[in-house]
PDB file of N, CA and C in Angstrom:
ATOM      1  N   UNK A   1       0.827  -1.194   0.000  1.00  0.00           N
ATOM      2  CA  UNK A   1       0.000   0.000   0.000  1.00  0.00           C
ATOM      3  C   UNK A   1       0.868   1.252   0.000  1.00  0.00           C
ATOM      4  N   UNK A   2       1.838   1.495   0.864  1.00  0.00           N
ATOM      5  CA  UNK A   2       2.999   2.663   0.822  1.00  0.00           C
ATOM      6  C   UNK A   2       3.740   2.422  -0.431  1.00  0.00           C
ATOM      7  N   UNK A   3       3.536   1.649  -1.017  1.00  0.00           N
ATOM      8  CA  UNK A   3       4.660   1.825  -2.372  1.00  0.00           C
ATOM      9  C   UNK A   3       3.410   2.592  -3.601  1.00  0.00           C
ATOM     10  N   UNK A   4       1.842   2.041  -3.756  1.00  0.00           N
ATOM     11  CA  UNK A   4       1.194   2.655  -4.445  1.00  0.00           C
ATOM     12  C   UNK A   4       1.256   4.001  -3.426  1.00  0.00           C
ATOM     13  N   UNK A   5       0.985   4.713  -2.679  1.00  0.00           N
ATOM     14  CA  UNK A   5       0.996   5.988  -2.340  1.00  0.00           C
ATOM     15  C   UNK A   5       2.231   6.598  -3.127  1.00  0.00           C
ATOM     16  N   UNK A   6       3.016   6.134  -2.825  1.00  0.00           N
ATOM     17  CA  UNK A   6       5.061   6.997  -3.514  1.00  0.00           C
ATOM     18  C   UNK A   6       4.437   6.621  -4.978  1.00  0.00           C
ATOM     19  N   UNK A   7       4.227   6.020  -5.812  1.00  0.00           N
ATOM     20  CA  UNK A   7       3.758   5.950  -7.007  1.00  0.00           C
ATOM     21  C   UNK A   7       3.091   7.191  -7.324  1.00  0.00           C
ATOM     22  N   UNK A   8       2.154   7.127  -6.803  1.00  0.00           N
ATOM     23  CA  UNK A   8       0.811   8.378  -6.897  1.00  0.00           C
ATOM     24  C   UNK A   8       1.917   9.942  -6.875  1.00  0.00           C
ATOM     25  N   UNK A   9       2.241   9.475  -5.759  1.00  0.00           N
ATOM     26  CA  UNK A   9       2.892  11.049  -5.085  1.00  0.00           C
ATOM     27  C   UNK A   9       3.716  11.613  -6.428  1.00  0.00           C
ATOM     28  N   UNK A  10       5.310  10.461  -6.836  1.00  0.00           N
ATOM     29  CA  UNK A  10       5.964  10.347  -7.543  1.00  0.00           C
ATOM     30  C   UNK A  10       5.128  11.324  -8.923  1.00  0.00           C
ATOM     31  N   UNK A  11       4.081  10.776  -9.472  1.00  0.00           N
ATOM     32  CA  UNK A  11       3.245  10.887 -10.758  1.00  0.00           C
ATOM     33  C   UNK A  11       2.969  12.406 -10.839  1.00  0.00           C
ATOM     34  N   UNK A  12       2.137  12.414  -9.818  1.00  0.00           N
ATOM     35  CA  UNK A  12       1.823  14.346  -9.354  1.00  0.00           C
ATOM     36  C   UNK A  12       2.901  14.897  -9.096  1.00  0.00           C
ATOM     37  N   UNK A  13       3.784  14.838  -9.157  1.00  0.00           N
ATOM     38  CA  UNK A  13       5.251  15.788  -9.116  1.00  0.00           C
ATOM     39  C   UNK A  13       6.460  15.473 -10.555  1.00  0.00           C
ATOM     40  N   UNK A  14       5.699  14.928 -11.332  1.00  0.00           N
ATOM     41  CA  UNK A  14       6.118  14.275 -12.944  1.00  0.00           C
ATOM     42  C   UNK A  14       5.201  15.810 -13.294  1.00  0.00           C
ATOM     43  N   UNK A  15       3.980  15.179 -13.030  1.00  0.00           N
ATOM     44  CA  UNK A  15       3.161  16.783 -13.942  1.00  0.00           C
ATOM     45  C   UNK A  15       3.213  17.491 -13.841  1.00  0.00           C
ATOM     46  N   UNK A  16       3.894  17.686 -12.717  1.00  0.00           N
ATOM     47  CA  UNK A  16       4.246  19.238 -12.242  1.00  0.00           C
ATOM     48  C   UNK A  16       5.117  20.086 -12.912  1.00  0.00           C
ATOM     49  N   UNK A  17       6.393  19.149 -12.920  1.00  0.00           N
ATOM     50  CA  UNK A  17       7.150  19.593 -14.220  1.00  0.00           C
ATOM     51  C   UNK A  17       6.895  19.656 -14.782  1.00  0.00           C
ATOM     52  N   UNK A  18       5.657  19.124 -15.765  1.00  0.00           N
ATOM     53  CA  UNK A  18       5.384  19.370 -17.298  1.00  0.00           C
ATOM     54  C   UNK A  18       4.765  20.867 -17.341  1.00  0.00           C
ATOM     55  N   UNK A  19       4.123  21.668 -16.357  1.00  0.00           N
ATOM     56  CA  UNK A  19       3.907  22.970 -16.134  1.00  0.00           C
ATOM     57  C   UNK A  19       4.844  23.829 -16.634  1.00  0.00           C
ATOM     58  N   UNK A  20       4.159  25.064 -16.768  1.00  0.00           N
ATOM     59  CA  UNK A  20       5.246  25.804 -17.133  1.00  0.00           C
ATOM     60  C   UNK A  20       5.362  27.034 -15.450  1.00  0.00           C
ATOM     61  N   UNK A  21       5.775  27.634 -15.851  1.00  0.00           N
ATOM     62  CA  UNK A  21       5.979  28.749 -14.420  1.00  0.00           C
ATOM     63  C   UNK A  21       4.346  29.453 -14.453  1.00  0.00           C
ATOM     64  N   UNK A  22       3.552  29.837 -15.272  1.00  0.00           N
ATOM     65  CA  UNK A  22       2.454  30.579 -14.528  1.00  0.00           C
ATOM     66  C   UNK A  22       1.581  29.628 -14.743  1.00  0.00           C
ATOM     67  N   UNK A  23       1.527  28.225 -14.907  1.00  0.00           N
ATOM     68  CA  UNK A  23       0.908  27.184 -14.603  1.00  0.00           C
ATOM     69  C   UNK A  23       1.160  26.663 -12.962  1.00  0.00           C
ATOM     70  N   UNK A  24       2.346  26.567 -12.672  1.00  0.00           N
ATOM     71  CA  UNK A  24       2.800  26.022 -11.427  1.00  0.00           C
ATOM     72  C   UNK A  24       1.934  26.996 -10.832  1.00  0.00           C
ATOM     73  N   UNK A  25       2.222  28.532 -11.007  1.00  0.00           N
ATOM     74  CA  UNK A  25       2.330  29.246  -9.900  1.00  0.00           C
ATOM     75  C   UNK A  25       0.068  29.827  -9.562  1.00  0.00           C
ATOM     76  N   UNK A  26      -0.572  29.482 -10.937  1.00  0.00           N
ATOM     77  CA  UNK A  26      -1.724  29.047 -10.136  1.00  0.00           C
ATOM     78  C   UNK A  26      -2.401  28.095  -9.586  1.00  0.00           C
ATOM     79  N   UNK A  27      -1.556  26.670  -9.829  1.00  0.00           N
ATOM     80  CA  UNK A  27      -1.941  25.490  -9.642  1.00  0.00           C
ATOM     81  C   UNK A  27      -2.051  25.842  -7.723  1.00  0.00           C
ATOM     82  N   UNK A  28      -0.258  26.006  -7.693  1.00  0.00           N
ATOM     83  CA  UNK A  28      -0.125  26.082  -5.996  1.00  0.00           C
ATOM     84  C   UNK A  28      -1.122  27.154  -5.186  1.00  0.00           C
ATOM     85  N   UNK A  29      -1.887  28.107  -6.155  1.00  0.00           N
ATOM     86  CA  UNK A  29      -2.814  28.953  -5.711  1.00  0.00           C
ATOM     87  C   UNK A  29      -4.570  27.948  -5.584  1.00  0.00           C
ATOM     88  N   UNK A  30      -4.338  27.407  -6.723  1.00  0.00           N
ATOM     89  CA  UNK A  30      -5.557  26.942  -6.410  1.00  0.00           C
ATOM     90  C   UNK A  30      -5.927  25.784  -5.373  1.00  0.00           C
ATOM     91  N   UNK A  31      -4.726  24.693  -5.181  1.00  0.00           N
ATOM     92  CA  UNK A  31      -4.167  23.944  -4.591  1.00  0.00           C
ATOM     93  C   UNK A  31      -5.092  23.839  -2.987  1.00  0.00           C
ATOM     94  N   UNK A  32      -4.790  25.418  -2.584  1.00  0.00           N
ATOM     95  CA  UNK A  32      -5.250  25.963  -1.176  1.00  0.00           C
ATOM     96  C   UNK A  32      -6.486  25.613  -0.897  1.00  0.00           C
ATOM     97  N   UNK A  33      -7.910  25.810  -2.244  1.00  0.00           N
ATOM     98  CA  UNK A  33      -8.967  25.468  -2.415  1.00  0.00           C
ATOM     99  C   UNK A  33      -9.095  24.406  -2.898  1.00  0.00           C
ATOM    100  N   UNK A  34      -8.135  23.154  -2.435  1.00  0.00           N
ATOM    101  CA  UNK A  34      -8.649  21.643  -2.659  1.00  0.00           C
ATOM    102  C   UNK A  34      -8.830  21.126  -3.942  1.00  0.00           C
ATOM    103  N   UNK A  35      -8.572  22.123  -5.281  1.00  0.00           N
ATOM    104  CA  UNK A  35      -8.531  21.593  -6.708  1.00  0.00           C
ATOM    105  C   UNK A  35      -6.966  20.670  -6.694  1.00  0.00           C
ATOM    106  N   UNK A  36      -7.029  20.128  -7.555  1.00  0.00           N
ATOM    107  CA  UNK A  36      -5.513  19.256  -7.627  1.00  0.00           C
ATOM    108  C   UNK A  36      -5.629  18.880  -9.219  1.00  0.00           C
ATOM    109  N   UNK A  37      -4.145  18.504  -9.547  1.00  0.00           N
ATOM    110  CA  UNK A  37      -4.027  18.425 -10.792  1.00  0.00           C
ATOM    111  C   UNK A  37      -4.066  16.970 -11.027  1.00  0.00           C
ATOM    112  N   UNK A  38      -4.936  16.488 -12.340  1.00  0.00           N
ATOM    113  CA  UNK A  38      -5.221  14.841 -11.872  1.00  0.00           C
ATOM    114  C   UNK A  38      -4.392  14.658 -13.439  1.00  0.00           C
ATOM    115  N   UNK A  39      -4.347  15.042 -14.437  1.00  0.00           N
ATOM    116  CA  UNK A  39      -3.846  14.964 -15.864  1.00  0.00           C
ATOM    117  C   UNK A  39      -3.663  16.194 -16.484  1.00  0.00           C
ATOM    118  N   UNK A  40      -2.765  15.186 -17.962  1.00  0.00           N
ATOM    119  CA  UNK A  40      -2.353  16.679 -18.554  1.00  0.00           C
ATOM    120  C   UNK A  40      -2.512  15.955 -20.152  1.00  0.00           C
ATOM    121  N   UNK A  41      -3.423  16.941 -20.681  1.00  0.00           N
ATOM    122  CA  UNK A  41      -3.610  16.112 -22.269  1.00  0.00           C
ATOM    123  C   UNK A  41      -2.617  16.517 -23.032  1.00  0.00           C
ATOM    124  N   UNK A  42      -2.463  15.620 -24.031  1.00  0.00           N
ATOM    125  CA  UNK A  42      -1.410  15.875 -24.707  1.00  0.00           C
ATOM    126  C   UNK A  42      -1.728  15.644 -26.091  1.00  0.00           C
ATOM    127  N   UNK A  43      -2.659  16.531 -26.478  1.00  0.00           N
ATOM    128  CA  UNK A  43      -3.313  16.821 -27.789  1.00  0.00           C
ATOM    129  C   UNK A  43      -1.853  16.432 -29.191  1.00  0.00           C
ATOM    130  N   UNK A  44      -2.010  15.933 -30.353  1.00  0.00           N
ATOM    131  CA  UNK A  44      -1.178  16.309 -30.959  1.00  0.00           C
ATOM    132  C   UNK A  44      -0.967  17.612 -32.021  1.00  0.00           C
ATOM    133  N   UNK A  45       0.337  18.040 -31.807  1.00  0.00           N
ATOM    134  CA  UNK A  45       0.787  19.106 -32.449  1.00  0.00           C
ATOM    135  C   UNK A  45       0.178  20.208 -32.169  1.00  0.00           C
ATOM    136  N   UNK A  46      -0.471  20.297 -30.989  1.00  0.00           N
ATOM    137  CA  UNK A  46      -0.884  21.337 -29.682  1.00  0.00           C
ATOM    138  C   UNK A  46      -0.236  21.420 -28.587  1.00  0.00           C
ATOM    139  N   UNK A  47      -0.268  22.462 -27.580  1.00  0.00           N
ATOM    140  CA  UNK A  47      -0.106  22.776 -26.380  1.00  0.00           C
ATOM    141  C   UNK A  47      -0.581  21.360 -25.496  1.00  0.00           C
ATOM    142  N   UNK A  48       0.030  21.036 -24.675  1.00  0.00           N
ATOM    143  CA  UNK A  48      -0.241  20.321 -23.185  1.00  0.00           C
ATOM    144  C   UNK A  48      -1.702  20.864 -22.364  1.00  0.00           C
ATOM    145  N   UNK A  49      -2.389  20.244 -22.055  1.00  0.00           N
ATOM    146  CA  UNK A  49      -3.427  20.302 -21.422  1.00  0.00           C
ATOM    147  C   UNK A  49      -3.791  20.043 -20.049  1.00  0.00           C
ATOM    148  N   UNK A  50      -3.435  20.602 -18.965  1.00  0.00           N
ATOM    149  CA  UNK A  50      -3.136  20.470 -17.662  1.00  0.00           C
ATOM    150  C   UNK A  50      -4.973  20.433 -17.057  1.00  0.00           C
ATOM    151  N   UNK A  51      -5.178  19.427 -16.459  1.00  0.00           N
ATOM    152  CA  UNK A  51      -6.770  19.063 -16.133  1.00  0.00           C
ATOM    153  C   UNK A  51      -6.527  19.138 -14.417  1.00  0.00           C
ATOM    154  N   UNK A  52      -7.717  19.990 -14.002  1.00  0.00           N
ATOM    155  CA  UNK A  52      -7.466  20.276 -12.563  1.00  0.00           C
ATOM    156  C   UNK A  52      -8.796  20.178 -12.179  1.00  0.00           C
ATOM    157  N   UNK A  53      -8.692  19.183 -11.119  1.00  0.00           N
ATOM    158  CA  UNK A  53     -10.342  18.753 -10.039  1.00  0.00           C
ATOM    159  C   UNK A  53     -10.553  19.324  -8.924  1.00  0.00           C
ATOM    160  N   UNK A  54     -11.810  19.738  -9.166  1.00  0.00           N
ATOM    161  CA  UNK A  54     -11.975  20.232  -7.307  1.00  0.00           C
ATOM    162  C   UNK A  54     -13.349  19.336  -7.262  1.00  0.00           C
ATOM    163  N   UNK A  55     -12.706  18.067  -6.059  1.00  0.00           N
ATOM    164  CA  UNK A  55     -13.532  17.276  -5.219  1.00  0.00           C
ATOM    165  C   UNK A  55     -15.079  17.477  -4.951  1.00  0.00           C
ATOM    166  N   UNK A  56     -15.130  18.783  -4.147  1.00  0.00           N
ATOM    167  CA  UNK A  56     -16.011  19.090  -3.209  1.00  0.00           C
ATOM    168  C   UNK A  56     -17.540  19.721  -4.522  1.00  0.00           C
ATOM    169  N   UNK A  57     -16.890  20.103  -5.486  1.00  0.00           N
ATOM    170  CA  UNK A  57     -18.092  20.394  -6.521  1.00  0.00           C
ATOM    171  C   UNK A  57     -18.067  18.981  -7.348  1.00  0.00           C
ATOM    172  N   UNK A  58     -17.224  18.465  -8.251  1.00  0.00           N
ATOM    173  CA  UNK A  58     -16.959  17.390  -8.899  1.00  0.00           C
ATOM    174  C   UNK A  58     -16.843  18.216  -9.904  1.00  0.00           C
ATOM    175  N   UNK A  59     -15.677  19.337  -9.661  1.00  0.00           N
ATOM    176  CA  UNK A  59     -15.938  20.149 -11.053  1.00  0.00           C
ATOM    177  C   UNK A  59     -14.341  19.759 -11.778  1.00  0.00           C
ATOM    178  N   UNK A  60     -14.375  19.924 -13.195  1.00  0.00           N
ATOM    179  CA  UNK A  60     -13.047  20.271 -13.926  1.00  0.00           C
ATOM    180  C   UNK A  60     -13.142  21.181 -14.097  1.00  0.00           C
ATOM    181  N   UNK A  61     -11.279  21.688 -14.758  1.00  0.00           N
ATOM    182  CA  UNK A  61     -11.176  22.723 -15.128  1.00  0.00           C
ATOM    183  C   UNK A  61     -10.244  22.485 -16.223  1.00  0.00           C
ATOM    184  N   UNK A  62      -9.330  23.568 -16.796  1.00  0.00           N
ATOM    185  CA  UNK A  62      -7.907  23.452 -17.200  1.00  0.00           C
ATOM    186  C   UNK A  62      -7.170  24.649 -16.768  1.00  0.00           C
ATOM    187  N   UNK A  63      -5.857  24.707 -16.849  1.00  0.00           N
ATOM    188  CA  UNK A  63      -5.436  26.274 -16.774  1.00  0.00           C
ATOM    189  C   UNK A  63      -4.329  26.111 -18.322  1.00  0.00           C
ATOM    190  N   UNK A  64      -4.741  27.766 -18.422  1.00  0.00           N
ATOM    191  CA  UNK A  64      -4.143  28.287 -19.794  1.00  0.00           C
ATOM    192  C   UNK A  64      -2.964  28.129 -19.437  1.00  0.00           C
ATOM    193  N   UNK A  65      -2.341  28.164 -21.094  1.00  0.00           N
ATOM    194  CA  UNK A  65      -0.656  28.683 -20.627  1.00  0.00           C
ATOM    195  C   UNK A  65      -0.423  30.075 -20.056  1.00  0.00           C
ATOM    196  N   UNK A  66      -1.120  30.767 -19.879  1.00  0.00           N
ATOM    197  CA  UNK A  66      -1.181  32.175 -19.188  1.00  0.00           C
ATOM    198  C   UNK A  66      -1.300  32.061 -18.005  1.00  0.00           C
ATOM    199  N   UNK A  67      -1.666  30.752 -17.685  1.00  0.00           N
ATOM    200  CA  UNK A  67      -1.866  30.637 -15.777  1.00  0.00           C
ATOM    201  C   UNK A  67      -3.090  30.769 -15.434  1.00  0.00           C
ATOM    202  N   UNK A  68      -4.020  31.461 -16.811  1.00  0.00           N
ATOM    203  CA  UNK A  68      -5.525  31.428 -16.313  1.00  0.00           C
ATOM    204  C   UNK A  68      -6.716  30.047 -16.108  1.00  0.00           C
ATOM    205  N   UNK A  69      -7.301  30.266 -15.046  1.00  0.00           N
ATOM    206  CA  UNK A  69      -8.085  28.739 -14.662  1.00  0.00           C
ATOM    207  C   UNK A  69      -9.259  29.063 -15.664  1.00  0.00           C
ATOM    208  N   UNK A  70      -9.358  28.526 -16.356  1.00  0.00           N
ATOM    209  CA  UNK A  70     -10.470  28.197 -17.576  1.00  0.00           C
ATOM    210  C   UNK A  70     -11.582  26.786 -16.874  1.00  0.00           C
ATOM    211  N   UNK A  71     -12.825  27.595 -15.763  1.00  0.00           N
ATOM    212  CA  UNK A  71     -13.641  26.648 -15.722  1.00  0.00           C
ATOM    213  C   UNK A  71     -14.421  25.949 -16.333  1.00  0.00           C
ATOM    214  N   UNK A  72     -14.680  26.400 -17.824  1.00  0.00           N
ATOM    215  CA  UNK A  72     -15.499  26.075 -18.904  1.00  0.00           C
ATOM    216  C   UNK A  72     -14.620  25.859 -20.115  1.00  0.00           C
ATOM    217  N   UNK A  73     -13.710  24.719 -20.015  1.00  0.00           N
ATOM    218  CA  UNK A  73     -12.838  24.893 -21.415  1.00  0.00           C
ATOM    219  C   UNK A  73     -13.931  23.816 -22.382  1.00  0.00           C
ATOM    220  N   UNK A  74     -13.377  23.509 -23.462  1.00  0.00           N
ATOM    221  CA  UNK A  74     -14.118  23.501 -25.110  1.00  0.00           C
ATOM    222  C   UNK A  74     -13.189  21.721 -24.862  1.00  0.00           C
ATOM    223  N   UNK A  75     -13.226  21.361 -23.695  1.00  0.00           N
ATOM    224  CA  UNK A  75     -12.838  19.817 -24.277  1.00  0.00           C
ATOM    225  C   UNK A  75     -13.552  18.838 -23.106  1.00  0.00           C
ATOM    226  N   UNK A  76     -14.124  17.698 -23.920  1.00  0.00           N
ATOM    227  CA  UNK A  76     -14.593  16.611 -23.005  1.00  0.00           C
ATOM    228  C   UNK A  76     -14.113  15.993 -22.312  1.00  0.00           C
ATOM    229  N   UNK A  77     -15.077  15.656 -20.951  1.00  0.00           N
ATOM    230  CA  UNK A  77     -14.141  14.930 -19.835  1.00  0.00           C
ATOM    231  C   UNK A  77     -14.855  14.077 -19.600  1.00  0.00           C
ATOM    232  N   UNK A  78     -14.328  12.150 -19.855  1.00  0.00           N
ATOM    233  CA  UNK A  78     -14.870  11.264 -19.627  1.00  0.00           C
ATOM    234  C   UNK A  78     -14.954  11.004 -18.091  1.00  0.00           C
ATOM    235  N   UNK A  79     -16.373  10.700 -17.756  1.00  0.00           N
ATOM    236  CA  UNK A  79     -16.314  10.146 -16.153  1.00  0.00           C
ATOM    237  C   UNK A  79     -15.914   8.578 -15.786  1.00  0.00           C
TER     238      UNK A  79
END
């Protein structure tokens, strides 16, 4: 069970890097309000797609490469 936790942990700090700096720096803002970053699409011959959950609504989001949280982005999210 502690080795899947370090897995998990490990994974979410892989995507993190794939951020860029005003990605990181609203993630760790939003972070505070319990959203977390669960994936990052990787459209081809597009931008990276960083997918961020907040629990307590069951909402998605994405954030721009601008760092802006886009609660209504233009892509489907399978449940």
């Amino acid at each position: 069970m502690n080795e899947k936790r370090h897995a998990i942990r490990e994974s979410c700090y892989s995507l993190k890097r794939e951020l860029n700096d005003d990605q990181r720096m609203t993630l760790a803002e939003i972070e505070g309000f319990g959203w977390e970053l669960k994936f990052i699409r990787r459209p081809m011959f597009m931008d990276s797609v960083p997918v961020v959950f907040e629990p307590g609504r069951g909402h998605f989001a994405i954030i721009e490469p601008d760092g802006t949280l886009n609660e209504r982005p233009a892509i489907e999210i399978r449940h």
